[in-house]
C-alpha atoms as a PDB file:
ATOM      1  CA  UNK A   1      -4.823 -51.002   2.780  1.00  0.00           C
ATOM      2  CA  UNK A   2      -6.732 -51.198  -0.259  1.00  0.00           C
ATOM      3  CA  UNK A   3      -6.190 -49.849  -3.662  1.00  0.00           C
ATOM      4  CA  UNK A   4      -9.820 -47.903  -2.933  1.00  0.00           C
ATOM      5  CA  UNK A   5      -8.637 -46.291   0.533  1.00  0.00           C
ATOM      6  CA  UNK A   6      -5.394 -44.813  -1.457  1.00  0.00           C
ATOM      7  CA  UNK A   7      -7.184 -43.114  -4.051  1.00  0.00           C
ATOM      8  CA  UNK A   8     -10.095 -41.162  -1.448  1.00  0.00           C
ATOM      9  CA  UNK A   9      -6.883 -40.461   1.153  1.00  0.00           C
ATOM     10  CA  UNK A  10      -5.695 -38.838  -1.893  1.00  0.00           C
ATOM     11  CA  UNK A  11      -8.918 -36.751  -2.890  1.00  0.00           C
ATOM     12  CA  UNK A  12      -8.997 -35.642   0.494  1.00  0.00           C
ATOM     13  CA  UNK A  13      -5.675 -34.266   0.991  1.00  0.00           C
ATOM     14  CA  UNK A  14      -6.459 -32.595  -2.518  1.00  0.00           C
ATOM     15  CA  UNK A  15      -9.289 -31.303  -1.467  1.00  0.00           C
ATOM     16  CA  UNK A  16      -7.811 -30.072   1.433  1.00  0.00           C
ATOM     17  CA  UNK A  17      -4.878 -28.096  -0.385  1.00  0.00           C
ATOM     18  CA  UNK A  18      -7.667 -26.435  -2.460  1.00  0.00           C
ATOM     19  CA  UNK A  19      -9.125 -25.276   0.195  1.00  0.00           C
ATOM     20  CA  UNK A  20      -6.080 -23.228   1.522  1.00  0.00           C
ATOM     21  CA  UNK A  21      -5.271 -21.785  -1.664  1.00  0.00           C
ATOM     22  CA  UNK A  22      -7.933 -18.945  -1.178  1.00  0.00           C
ATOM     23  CA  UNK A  23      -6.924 -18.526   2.349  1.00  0.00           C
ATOM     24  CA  UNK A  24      -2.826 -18.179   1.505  1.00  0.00           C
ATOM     25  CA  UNK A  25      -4.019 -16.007  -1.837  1.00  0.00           C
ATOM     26  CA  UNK A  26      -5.932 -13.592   0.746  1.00  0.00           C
ATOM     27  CA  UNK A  27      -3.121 -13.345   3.485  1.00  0.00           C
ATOM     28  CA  UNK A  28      -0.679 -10.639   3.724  1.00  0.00           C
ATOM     29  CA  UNK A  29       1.473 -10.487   6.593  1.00  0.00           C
ATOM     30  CA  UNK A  30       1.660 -13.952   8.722  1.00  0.00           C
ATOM     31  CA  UNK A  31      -0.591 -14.143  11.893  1.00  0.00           C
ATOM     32  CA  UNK A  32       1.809 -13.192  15.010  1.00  0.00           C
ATOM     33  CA  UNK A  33       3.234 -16.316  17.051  1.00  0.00           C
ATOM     34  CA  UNK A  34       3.095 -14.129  20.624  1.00  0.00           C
ATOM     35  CA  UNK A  35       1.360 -11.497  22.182  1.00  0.00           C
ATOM     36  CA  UNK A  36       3.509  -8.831  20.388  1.00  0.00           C
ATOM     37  CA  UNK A  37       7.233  -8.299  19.070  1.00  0.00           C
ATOM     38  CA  UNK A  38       8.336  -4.324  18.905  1.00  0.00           C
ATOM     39  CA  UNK A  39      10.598  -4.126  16.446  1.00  0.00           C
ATOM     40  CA  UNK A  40      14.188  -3.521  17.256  1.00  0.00           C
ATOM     41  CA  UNK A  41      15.961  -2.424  14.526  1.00  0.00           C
ATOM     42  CA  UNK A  42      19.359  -2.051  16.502  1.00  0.00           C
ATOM     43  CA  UNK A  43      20.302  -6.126  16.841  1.00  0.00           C
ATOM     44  CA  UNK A  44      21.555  -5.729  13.134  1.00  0.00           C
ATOM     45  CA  UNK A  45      19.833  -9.211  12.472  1.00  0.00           C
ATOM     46  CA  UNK A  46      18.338  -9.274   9.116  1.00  0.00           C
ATOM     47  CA  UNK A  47      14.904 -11.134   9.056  1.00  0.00           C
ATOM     48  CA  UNK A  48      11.941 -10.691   7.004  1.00  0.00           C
ATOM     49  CA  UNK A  49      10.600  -8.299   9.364  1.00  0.00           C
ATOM     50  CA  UNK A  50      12.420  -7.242  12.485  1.00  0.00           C
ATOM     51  CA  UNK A  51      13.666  -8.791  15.458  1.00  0.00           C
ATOM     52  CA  UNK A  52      11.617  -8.495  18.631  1.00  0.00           C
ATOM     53  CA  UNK A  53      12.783  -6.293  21.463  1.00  0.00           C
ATOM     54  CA  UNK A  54      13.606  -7.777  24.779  1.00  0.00           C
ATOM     55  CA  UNK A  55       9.601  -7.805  26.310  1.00  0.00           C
ATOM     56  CA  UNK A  56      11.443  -6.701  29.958  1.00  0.00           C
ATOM     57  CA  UNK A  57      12.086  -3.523  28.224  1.00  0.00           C
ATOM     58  CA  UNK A  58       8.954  -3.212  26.247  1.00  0.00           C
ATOM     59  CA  UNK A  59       6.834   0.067  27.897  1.00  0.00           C
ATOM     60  CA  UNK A  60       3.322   1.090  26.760  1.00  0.00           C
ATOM     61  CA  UNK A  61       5.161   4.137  24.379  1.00  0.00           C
ATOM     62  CA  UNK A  62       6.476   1.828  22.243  1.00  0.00           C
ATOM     63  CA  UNK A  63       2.571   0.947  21.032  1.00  0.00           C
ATOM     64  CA  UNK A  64       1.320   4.708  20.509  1.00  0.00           C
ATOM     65  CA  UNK A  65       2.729   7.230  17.887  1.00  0.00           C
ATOM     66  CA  UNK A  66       1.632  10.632  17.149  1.00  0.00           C
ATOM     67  CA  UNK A  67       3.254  10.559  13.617  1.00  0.00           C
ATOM     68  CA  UNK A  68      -0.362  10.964  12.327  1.00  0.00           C
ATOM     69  CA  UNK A  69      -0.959  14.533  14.230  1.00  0.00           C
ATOM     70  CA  UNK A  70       0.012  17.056  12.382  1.00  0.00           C
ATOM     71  CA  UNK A  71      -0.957  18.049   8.614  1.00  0.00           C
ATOM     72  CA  UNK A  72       1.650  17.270   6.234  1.00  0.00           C
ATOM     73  CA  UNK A  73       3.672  19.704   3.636  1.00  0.00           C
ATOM     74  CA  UNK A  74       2.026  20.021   0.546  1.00  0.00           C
ATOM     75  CA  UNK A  75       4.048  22.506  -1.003  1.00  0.00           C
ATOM     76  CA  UNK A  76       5.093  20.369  -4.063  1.00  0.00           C
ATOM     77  CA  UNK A  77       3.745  19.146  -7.792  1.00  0.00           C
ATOM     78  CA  UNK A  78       1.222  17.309  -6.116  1.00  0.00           C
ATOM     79  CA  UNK A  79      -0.124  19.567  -3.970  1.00  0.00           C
ATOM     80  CA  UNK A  80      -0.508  16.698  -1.518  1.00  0.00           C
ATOM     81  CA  UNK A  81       1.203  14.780   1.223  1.00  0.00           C
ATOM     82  CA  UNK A  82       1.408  11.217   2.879  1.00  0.00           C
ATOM     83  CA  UNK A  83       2.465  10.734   6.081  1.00  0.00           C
ATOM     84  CA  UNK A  84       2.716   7.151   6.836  1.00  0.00           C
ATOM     85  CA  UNK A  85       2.457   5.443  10.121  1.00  0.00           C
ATOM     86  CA  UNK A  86       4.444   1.939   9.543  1.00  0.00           C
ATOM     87  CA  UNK A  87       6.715  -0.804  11.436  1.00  0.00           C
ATOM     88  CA  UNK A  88       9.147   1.904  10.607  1.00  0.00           C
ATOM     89  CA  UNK A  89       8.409   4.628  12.537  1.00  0.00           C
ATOM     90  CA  UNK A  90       6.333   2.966  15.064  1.00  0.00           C
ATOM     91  CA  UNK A  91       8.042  -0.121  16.164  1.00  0.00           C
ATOM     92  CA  UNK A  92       4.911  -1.654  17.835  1.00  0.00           C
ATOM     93  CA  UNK A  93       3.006  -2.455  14.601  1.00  0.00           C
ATOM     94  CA  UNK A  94       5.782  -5.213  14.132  1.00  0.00           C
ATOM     95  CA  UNK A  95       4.457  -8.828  13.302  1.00  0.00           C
ATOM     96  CA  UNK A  96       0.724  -7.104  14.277  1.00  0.00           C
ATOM     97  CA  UNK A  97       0.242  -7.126   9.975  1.00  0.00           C
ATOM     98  CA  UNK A  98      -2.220  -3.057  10.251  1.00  0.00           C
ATOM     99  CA  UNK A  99      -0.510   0.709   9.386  1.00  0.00           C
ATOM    100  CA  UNK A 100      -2.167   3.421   8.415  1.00  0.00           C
ATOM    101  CA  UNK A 101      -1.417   6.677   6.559  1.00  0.00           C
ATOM    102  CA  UNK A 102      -2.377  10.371   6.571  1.00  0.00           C
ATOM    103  CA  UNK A 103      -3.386  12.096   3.407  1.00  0.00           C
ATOM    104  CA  UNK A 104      -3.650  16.090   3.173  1.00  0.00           C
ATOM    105  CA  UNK A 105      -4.296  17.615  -0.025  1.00  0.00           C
ATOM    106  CA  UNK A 106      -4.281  21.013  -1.178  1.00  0.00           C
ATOM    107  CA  UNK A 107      -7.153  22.273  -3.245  1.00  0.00           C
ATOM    108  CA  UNK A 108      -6.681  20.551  -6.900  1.00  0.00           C
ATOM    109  CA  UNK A 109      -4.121  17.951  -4.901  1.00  0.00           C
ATOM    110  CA  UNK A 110      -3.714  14.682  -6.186  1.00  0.00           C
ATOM    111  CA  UNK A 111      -2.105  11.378  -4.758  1.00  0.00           C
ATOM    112  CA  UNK A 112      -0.985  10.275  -7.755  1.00  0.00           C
ATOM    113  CA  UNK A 113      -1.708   6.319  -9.245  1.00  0.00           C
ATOM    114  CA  UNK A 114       0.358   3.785  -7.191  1.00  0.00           C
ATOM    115  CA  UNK A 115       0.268   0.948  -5.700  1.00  0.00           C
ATOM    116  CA  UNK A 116       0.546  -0.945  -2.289  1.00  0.00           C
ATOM    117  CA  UNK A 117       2.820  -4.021  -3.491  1.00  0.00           C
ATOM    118  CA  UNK A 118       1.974  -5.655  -0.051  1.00  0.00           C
ATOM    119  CA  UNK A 119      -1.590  -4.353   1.393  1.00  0.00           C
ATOM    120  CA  UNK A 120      -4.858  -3.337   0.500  1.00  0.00           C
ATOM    121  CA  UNK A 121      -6.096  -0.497   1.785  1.00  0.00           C
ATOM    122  CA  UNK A 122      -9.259   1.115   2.714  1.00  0.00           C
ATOM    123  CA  UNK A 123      -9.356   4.947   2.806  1.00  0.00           C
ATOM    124  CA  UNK A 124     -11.992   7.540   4.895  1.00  0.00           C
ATOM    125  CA  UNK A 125     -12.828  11.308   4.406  1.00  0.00           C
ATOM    126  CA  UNK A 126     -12.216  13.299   7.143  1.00  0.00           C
ATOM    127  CA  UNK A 127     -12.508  16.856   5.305  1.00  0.00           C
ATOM    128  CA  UNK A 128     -13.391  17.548   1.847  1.00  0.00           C
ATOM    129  CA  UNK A 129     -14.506  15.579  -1.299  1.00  0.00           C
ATOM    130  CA  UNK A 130     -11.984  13.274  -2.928  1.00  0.00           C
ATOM    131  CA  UNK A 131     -12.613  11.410  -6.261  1.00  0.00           C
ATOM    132  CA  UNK A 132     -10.897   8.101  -5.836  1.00  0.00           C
ATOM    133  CA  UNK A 133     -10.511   4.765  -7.798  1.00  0.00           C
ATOM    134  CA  UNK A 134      -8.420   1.634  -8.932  1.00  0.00           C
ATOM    135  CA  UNK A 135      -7.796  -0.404 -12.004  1.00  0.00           C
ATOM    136  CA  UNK A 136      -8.550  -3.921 -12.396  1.00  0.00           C
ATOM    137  CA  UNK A 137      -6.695  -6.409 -14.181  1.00  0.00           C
ATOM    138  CA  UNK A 138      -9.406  -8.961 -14.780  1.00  0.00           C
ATOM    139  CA  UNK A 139      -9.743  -9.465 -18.477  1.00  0.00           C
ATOM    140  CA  UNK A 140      -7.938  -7.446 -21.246  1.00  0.00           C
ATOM    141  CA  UNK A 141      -9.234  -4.260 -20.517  1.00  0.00           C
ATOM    142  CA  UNK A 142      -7.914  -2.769 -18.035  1.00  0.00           C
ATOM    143  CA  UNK A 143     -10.833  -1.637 -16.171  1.00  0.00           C
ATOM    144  CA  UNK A 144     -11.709   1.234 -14.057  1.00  0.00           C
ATOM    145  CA  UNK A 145     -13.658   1.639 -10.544  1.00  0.00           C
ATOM    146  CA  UNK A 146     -13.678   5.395  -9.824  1.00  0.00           C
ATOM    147  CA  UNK A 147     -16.105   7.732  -7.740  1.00  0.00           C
ATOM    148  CA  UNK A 148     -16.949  10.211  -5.642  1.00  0.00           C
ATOM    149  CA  UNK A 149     -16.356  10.307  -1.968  1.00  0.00           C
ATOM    150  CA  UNK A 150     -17.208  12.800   0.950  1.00  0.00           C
ATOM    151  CA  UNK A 151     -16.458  13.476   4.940  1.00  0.00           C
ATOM    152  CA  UNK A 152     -17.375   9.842   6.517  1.00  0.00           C
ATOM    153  CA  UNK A 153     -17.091   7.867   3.183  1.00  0.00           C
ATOM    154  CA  UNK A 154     -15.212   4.962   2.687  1.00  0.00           C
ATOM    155  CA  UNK A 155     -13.471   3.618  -0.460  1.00  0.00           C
ATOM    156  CA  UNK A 156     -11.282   0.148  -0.579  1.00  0.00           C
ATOM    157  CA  UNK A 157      -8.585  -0.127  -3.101  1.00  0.00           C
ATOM    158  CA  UNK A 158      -7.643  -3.851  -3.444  1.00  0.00           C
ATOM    159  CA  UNK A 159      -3.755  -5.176  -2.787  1.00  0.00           C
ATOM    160  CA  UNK A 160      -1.550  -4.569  -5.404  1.00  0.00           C
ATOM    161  CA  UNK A 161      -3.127  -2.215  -8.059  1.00  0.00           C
ATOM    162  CA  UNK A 162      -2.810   0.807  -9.446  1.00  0.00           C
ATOM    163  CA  UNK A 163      -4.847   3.311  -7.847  1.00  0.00           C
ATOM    164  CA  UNK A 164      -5.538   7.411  -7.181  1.00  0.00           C
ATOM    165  CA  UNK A 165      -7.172  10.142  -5.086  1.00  0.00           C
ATOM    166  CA  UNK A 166      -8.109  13.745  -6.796  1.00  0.00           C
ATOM    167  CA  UNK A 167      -9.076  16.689  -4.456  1.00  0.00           C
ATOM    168  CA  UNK A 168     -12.081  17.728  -6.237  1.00  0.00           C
ATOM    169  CA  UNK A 169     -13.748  19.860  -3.399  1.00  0.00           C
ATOM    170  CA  UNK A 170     -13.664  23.772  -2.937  1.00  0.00           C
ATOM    171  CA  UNK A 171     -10.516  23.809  -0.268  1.00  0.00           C
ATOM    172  CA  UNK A 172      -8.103  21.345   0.855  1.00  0.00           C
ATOM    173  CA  UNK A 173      -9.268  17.749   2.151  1.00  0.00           C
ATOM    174  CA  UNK A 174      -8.302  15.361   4.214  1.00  0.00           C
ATOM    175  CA  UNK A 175      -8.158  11.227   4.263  1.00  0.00           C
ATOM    176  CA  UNK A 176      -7.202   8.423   6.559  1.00  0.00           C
ATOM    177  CA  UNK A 177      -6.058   4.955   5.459  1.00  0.00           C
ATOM    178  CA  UNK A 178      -5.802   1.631   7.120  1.00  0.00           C
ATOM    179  CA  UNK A 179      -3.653  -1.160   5.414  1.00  0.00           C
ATOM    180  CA  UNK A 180      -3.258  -4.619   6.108  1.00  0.00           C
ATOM    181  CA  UNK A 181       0.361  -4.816   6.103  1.00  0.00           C
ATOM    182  CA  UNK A 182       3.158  -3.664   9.099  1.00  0.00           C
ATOM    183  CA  UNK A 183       5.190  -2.251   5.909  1.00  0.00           C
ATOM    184  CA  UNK A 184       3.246  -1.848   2.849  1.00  0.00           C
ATOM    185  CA  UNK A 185       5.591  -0.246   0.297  1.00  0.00           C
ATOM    186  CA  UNK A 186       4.180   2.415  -2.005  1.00  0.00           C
ATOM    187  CA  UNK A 187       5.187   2.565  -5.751  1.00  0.00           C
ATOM    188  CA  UNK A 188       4.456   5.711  -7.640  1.00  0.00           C
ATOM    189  CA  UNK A 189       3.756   4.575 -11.283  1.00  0.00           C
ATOM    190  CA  UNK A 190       5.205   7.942 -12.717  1.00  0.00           C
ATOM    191  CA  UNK A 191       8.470   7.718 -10.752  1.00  0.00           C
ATOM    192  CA  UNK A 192       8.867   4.114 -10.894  1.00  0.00           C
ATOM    193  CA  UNK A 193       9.372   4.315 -14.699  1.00  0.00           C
ATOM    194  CA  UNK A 194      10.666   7.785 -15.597  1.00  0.00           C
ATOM    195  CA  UNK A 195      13.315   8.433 -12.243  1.00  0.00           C
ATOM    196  CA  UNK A 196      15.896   5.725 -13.493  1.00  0.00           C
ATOM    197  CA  UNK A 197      17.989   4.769 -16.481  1.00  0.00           C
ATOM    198  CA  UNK A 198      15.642   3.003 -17.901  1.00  0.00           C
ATOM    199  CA  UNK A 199      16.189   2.874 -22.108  1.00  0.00           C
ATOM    200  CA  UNK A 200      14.138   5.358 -24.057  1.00  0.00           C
ATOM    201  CA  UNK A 201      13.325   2.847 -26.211  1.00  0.00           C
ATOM    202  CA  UNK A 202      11.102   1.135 -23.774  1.00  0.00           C
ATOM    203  CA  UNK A 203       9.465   4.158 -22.737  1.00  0.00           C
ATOM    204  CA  UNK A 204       8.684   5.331 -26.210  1.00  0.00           C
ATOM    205  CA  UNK A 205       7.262   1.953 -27.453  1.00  0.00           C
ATOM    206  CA  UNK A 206       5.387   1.217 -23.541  1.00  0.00           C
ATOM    207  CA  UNK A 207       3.494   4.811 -23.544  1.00  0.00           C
ATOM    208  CA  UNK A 208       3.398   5.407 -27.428  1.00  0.00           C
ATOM    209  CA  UNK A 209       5.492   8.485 -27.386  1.00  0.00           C
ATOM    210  CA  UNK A 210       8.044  10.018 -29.190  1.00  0.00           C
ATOM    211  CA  UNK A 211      11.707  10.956 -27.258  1.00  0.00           C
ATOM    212  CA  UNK A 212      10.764  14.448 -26.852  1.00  0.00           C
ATOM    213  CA  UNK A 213       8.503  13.546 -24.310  1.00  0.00           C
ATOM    214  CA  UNK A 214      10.276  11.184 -22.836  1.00  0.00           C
ATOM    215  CA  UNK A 215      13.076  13.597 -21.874  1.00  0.00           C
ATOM    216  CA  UNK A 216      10.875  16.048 -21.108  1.00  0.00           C
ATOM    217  CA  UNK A 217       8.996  13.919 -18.978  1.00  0.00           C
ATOM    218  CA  UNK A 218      12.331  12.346 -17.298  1.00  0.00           C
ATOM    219  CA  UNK A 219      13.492  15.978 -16.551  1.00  0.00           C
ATOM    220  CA  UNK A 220      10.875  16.621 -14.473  1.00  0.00           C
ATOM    221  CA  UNK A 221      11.029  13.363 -12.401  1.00  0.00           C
ATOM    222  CA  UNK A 222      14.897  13.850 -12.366  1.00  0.00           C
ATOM    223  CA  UNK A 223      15.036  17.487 -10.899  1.00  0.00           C
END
């Protein structure tokens, strides 16, 4: 084989790999290998997922869930609630990469900025008038995609940023989500950074504050 035919073999496979990047940056959970796998969480085999129930003793109940029925509590700071619908609690979702969440807010409720480590998610109004954005990390600035959404409307929040919803209508309102993920995770921004032992120092010099606040702000994540 010629010098020639080395070097092109070599472009190609290059070109090749290129290619995929995109396709492996886009992914989030791997594409199933069967049919289905409902997760069985009682084998006590640790995998980066769960283990598949025995398919003789899969039944059609382990694919529906009615976790999403009922309106959630929102008697707290937030004046809101999430109710999430993942491999969790409903076992069929497993290797199937798609959960979804409930969202009931109280007038003035907020789902406070967080972020979906693992999906990105698109949100719909079923009640009420939300106002609802992300933060992008392209360039320095830290920029911000915020609006206002009503009953029917859709908003996407891409995977892995920061992002919100704000009750602004007259009474309480309601949202769905869909996420690309079996298990998404959820990190509250507020919580993440103010719940544990994490030295004052860092918090006074990351948010610009003095101690004070810092305590006073750790008490209330604390109680």
């Amino acid at each position: 084989m010629s010098r020639s035919s080395n070097v092109w073999g070599t472009v190609a496979v290059l070109v090749m790999t290129v290619g995929l990047v995109p396709l492996l940056v886009m992914a989030s959970d791997p594409d199933p290998l069967q049919d289905f796998c409902v997760a069985d969480p009682t084998t006590g085999v640790v995998v980066n997922g769960f283990p598949c129930k025995p398919s003789a003793k899969v039944t059609p109940w382990d694919f529906w869930s009615g976790v999403l029925k009922n309106r959630g509590i929102t008697n707290n700071p937030n004046k809101s609630n999430v109710t999430a619908a993942n491999v969790v609690n409903f076992p069929g979702l497993n290797t199937l990469g798609i959960s979804a969440a409930r969202i009931d807010f109280d007038k003035g409720g907020i789902n406070p900025p967080h972020t979906h480590p693992r999906a990105t998610e698109i949100l719909i109004v079923a009640k009420g008038e939300l106002y609802v954005g992300f933060v992008s990390t392209v360039g320095a600035n830290n920029t911000l995609f915020a609006t206002y959404i009503k009953e029917g409307e859709l908003f996407v929040f891409p995977r892995g940023l920061v992002h919100f919803q704000l009750n602004v209508g007259k009474g309480p309102a309601l949202a769905f989500a869909a996420l690309n993920s079996q298990n998404p995770g959820a990190q509250a921004i507020a919580p993440a950074l103010f719940q544990p032992d994490i030295k004052d120092e860092v918090l006074e010099l990351g948010f610009r504050i003095d101690q004070k606040i810092v305590d006073q702000i750790q008490k209330e994540f604390r109680k």
